[in-house]
PDB file of N, CA and C in Angstrom:
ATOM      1  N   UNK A   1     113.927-134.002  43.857  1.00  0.00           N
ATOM      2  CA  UNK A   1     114.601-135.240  44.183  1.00  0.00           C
ATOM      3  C   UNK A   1     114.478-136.163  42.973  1.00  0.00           C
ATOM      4  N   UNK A   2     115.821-136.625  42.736  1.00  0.00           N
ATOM      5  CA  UNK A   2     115.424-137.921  41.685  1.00  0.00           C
ATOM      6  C   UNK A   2     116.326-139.288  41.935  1.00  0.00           C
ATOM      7  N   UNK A   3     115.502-140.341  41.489  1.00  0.00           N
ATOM      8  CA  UNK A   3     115.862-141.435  41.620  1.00  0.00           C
ATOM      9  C   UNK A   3     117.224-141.784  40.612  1.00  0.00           C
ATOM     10  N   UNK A   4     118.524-142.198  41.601  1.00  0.00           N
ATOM     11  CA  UNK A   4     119.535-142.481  41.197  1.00  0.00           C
ATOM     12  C   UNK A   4     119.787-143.751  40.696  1.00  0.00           C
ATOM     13  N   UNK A   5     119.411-144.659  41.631  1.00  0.00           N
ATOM     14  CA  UNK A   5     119.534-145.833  41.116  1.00  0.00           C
ATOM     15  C   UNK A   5     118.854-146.859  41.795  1.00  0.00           C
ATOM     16  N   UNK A   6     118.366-148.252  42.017  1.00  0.00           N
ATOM     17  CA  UNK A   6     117.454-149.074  42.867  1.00  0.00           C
ATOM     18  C   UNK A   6     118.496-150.226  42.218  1.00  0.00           C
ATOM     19  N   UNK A   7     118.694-150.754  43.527  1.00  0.00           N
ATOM     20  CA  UNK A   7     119.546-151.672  43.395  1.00  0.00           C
ATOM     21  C   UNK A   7     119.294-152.981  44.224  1.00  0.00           C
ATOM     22  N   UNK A   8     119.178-154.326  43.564  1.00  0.00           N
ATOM     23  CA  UNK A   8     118.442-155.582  44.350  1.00  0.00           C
ATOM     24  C   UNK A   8     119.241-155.910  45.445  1.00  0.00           C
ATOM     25  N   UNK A   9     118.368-156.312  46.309  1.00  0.00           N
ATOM     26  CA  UNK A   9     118.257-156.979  47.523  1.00  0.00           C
ATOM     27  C   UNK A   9     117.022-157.911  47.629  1.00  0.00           C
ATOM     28  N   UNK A  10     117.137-159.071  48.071  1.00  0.00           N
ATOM     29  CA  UNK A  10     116.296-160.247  48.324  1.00  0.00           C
ATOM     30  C   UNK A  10     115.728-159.793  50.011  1.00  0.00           C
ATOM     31  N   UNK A  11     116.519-159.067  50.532  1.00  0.00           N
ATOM     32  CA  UNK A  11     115.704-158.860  52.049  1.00  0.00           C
ATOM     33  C   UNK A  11     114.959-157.250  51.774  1.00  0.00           C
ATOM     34  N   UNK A  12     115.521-156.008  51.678  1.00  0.00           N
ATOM     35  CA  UNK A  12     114.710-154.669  51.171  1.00  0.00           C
ATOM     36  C   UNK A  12     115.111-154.069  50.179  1.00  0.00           C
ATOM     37  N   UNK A  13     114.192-153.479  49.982  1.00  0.00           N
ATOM     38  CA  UNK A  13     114.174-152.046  48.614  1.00  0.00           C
ATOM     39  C   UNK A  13     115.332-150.927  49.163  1.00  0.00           C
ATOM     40  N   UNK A  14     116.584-151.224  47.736  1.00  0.00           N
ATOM     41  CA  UNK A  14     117.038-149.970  48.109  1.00  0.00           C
ATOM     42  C   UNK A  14     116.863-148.849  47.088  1.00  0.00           C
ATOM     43  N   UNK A  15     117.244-147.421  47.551  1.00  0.00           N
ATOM     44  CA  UNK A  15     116.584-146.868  46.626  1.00  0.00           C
ATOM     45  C   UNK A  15     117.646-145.457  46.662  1.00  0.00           C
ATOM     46  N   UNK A  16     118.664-145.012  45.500  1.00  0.00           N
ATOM     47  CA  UNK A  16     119.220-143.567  45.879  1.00  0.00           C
ATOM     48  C   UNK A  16     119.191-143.028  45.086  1.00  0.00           C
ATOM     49  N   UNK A  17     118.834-141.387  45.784  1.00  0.00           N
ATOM     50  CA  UNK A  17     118.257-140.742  45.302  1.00  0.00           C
ATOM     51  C   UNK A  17     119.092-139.427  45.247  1.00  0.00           C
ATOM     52  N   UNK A  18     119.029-138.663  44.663  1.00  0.00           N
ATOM     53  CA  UNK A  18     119.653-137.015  44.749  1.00  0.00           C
ATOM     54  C   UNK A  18     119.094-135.669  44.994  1.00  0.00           C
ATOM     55  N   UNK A  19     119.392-134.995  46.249  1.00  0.00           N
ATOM     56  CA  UNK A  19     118.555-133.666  45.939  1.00  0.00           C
ATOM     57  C   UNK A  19     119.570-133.064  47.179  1.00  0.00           C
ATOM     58  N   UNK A  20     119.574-131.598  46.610  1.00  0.00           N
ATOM     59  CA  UNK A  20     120.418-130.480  47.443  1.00  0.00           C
ATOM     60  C   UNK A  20     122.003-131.139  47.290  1.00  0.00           C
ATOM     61  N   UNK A  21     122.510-131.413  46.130  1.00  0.00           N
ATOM     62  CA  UNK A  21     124.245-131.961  46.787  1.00  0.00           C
ATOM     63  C   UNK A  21     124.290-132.725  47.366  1.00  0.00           C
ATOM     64  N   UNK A  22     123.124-133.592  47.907  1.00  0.00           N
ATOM     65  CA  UNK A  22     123.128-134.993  48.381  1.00  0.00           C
ATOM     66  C   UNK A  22     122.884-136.289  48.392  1.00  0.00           C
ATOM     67  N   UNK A  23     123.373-137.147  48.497  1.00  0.00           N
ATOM     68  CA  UNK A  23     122.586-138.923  47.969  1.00  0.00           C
ATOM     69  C   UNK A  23     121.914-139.070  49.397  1.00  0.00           C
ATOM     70  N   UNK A  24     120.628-139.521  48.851  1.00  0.00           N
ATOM     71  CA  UNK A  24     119.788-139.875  49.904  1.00  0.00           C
ATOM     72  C   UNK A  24     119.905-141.396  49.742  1.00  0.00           C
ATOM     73  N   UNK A  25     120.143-142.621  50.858  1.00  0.00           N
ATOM     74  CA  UNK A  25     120.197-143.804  50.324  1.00  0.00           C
ATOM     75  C   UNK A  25     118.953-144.247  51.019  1.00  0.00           C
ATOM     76  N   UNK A  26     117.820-144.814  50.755  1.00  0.00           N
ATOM     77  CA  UNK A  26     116.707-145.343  50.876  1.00  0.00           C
ATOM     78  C   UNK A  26     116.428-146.586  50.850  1.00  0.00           C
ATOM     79  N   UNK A  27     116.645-147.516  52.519  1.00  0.00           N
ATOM     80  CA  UNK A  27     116.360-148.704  52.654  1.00  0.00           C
ATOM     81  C   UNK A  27     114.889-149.008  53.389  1.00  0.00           C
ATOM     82  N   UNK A  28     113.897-149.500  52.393  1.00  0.00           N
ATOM     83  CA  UNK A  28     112.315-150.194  52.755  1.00  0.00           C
ATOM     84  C   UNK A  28     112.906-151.610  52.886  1.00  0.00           C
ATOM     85  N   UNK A  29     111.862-151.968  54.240  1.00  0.00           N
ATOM     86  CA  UNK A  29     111.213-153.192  54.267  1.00  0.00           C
ATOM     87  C   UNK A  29     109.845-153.180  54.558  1.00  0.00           C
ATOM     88  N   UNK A  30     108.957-153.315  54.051  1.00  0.00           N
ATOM     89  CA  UNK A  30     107.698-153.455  54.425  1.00  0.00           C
ATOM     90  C   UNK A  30     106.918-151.945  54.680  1.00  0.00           C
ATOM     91  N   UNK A  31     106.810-151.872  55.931  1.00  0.00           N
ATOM     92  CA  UNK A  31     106.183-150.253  56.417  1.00  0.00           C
ATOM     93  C   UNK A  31     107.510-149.853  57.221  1.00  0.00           C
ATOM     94  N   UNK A  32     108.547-150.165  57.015  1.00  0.00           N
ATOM     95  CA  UNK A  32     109.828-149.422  57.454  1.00  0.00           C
ATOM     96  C   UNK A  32     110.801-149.177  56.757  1.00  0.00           C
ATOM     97  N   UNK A  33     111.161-147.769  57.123  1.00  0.00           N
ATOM     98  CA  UNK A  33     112.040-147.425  56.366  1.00  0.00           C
ATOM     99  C   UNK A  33     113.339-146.939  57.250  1.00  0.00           C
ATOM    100  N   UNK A  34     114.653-147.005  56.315  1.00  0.00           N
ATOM    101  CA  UNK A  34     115.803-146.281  56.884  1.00  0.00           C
ATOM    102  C   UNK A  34     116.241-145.396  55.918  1.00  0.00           C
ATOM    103  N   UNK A  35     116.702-144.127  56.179  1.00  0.00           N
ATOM    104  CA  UNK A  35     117.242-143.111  55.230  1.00  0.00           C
ATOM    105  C   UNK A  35     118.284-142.690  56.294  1.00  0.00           C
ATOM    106  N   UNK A  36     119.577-142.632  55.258  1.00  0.00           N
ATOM    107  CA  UNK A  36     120.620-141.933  55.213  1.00  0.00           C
ATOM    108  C   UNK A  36     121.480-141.516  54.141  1.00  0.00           C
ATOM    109  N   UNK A  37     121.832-139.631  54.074  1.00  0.00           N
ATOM    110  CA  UNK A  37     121.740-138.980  53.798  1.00  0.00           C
ATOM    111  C   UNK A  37     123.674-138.564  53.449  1.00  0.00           C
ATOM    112  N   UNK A  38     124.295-138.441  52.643  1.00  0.00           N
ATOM    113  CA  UNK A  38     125.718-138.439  52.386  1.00  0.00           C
ATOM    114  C   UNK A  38     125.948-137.006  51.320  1.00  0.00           C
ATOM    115  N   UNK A  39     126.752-136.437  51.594  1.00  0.00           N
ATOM    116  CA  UNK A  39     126.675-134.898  51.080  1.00  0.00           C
ATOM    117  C   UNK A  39     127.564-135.423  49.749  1.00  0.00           C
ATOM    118  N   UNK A  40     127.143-135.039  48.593  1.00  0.00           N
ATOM    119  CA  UNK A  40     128.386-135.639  47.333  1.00  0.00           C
ATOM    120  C   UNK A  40     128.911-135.300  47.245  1.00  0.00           C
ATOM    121  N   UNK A  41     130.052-134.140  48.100  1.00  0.00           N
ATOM    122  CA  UNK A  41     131.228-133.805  47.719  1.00  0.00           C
ATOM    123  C   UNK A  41     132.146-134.890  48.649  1.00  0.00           C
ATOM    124  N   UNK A  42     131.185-135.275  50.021  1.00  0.00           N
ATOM    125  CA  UNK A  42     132.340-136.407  50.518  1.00  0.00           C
ATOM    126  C   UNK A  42     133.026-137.645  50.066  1.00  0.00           C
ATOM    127  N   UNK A  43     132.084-137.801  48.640  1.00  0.00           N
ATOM    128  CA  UNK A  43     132.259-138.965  47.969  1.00  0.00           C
ATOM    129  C   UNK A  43     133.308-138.313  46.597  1.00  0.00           C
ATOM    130  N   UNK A  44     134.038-139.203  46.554  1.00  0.00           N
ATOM    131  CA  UNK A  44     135.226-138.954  45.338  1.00  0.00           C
ATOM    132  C   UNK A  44     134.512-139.686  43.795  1.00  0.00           C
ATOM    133  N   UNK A  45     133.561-140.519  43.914  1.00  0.00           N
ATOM    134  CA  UNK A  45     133.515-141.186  42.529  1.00  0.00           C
ATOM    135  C   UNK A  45     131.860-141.094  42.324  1.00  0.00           C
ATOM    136  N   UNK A  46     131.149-139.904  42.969  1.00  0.00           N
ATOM    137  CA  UNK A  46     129.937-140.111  42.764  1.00  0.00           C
ATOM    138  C   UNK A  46     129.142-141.426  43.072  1.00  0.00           C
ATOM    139  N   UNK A  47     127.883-141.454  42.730  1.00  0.00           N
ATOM    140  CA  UNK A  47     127.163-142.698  42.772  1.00  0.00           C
ATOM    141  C   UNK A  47     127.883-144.333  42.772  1.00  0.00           C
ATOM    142  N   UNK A  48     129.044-144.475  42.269  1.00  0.00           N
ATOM    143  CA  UNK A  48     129.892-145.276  42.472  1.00  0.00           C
ATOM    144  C   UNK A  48     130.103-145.890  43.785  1.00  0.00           C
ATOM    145  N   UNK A  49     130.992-144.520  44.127  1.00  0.00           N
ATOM    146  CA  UNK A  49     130.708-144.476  46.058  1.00  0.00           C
ATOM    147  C   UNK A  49     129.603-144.906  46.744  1.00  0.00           C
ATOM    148  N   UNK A  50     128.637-144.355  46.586  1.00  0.00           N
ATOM    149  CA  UNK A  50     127.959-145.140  47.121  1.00  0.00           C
ATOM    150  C   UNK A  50     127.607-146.368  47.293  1.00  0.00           C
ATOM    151  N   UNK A  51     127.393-147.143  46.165  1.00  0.00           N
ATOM    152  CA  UNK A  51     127.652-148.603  45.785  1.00  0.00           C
ATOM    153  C   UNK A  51     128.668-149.141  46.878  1.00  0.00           C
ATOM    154  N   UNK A  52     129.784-148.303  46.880  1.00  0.00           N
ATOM    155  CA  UNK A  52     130.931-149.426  47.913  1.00  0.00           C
ATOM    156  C   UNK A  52     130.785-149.122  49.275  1.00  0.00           C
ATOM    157  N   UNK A  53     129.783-147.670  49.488  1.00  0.00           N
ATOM    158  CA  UNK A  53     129.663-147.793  51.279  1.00  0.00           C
ATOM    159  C   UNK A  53     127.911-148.682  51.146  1.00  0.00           C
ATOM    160  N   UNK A  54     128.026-149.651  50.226  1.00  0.00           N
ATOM    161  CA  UNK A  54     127.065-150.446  51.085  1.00  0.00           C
ATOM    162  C   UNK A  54     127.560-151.305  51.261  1.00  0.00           C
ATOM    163  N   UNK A  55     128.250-152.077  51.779  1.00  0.00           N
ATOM    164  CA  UNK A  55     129.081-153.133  51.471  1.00  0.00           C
ATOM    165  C   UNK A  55     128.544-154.115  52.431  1.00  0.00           C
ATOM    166  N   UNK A  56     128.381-155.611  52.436  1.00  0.00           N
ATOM    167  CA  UNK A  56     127.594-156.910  52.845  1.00  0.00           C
ATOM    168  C   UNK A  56     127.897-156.444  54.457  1.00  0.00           C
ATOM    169  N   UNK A  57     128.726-155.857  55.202  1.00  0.00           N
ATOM    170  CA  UNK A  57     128.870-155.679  56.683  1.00  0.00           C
ATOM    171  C   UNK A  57     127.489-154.622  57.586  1.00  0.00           C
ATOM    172  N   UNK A  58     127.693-153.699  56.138  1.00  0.00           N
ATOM    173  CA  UNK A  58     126.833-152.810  56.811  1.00  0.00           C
ATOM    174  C   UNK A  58     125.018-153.302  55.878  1.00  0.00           C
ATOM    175  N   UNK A  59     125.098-153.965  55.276  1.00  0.00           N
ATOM    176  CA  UNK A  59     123.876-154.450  54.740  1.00  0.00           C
ATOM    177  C   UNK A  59     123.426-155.416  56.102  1.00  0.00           C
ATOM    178  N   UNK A  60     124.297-156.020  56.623  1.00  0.00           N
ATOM    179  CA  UNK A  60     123.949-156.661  57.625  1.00  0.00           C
ATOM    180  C   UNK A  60     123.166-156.346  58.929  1.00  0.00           C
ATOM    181  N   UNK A  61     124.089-154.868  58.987  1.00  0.00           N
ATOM    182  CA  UNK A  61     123.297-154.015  60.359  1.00  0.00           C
ATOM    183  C   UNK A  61     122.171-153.765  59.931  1.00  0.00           C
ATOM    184  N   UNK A  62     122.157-152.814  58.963  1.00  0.00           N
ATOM    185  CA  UNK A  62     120.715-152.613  58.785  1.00  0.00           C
ATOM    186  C   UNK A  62     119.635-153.616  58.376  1.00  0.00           C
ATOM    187  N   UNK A  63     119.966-154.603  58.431  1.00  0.00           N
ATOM    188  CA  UNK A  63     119.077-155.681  58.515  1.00  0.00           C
ATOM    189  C   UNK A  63     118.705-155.874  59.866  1.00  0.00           C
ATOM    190  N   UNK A  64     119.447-156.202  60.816  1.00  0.00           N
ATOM    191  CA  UNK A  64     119.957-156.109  62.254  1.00  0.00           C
ATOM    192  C   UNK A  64     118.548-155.129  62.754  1.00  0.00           C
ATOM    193  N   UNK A  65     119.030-153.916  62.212  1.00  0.00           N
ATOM    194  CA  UNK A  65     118.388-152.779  63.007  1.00  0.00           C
ATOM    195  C   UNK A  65     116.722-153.174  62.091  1.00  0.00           C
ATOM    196  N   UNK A  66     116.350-153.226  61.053  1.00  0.00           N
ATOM    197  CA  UNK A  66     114.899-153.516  60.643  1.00  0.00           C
ATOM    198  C   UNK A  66     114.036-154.503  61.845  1.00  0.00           C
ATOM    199  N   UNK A  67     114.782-155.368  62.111  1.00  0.00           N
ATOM    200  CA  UNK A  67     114.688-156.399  63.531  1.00  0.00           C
ATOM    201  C   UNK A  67     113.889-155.746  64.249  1.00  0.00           C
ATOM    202  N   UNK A  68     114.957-155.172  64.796  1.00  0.00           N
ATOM    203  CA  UNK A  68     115.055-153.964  66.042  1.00  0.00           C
ATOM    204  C   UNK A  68     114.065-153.616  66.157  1.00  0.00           C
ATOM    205  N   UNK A  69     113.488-152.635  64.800  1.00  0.00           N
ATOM    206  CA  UNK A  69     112.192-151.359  64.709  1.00  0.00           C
ATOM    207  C   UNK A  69     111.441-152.400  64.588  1.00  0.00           C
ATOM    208  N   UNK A  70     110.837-153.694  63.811  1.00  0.00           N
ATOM    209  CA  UNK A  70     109.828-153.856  63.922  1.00  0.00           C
ATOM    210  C   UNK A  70     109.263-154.507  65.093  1.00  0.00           C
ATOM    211  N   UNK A  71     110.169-155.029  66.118  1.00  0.00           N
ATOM    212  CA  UNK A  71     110.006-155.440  67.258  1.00  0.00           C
ATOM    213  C   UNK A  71     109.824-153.755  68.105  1.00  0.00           C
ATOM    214  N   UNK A  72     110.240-153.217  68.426  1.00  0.00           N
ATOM    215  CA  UNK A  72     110.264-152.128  68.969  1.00  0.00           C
ATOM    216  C   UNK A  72     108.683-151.605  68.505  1.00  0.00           C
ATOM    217  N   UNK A  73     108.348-151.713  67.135  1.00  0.00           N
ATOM    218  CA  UNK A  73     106.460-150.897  66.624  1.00  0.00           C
ATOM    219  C   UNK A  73     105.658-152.361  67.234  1.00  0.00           C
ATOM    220  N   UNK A  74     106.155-153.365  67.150  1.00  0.00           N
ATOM    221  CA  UNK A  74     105.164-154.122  67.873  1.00  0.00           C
ATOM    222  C   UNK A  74     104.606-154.346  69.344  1.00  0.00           C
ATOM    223  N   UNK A  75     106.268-154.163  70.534  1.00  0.00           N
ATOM    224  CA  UNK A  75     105.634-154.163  71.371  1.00  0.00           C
ATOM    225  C   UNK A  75     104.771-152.887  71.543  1.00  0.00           C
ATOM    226  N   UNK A  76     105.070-151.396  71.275  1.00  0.00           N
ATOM    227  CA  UNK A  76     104.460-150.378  71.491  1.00  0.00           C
ATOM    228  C   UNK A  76     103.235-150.270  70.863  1.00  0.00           C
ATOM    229  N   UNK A  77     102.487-151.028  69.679  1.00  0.00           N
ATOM    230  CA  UNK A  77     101.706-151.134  69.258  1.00  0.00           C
ATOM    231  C   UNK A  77     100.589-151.882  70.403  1.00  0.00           C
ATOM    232  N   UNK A  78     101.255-153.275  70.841  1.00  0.00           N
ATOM    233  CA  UNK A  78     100.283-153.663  72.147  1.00  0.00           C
ATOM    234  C   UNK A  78     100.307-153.021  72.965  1.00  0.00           C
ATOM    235  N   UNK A  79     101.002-152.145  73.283  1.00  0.00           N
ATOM    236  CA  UNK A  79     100.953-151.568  74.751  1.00  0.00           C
ATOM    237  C   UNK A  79      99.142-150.493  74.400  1.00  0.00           C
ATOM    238  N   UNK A  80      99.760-150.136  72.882  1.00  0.00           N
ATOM    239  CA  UNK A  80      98.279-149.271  72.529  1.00  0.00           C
ATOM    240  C   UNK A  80      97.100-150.044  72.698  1.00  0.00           C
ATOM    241  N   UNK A  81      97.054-151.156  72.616  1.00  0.00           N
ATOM    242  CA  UNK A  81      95.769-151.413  72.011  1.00  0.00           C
ATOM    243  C   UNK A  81      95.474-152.699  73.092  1.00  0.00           C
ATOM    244  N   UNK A  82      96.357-152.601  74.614  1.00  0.00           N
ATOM    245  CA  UNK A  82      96.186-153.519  75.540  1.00  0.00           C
ATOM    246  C   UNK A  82      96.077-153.269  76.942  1.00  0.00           C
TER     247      UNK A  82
END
């Protein structure tokens, strides 16, 4: 696997990467992560492509969804330890 490119964000780390014919796109926040996985022949302009399927709509969800999970590890975290 190698690192394609890391590209800023003020809310998480993104991070894409290449291995097997595929871009792995790698969004951290904190102790969470999201990975999704795009085969490079579906993409016409390489790493380019990728760049434009992140586009501010879907940067949004997955912000959305980071929400989500860390509310989701917290309540299940008290349920552990309550």
């Amino acid at each position: 696997m190698r690192i394609v490119a890391e590209l800023p964000n003020p809310d998480f780390k993104i991070t894409i990467m290449s291995m097997n014919q595929k871009f792995i796109i790698k969004l951290e926040q904190g102790s969470l992560e999201q990975i999704f996985k795009v085969p490079e022949m579906d993409l016409t302009d390489g790493v380019n492509s990728v760049f434009e399927l992140l586009d501010e709509e879907f940067l949004k969800t997955v912000a959305a969804r980071f929400l989500e999970m860390r509310k989701d590890w917290k309540d299940t975290y008290f349920r552990y330890n309550y």
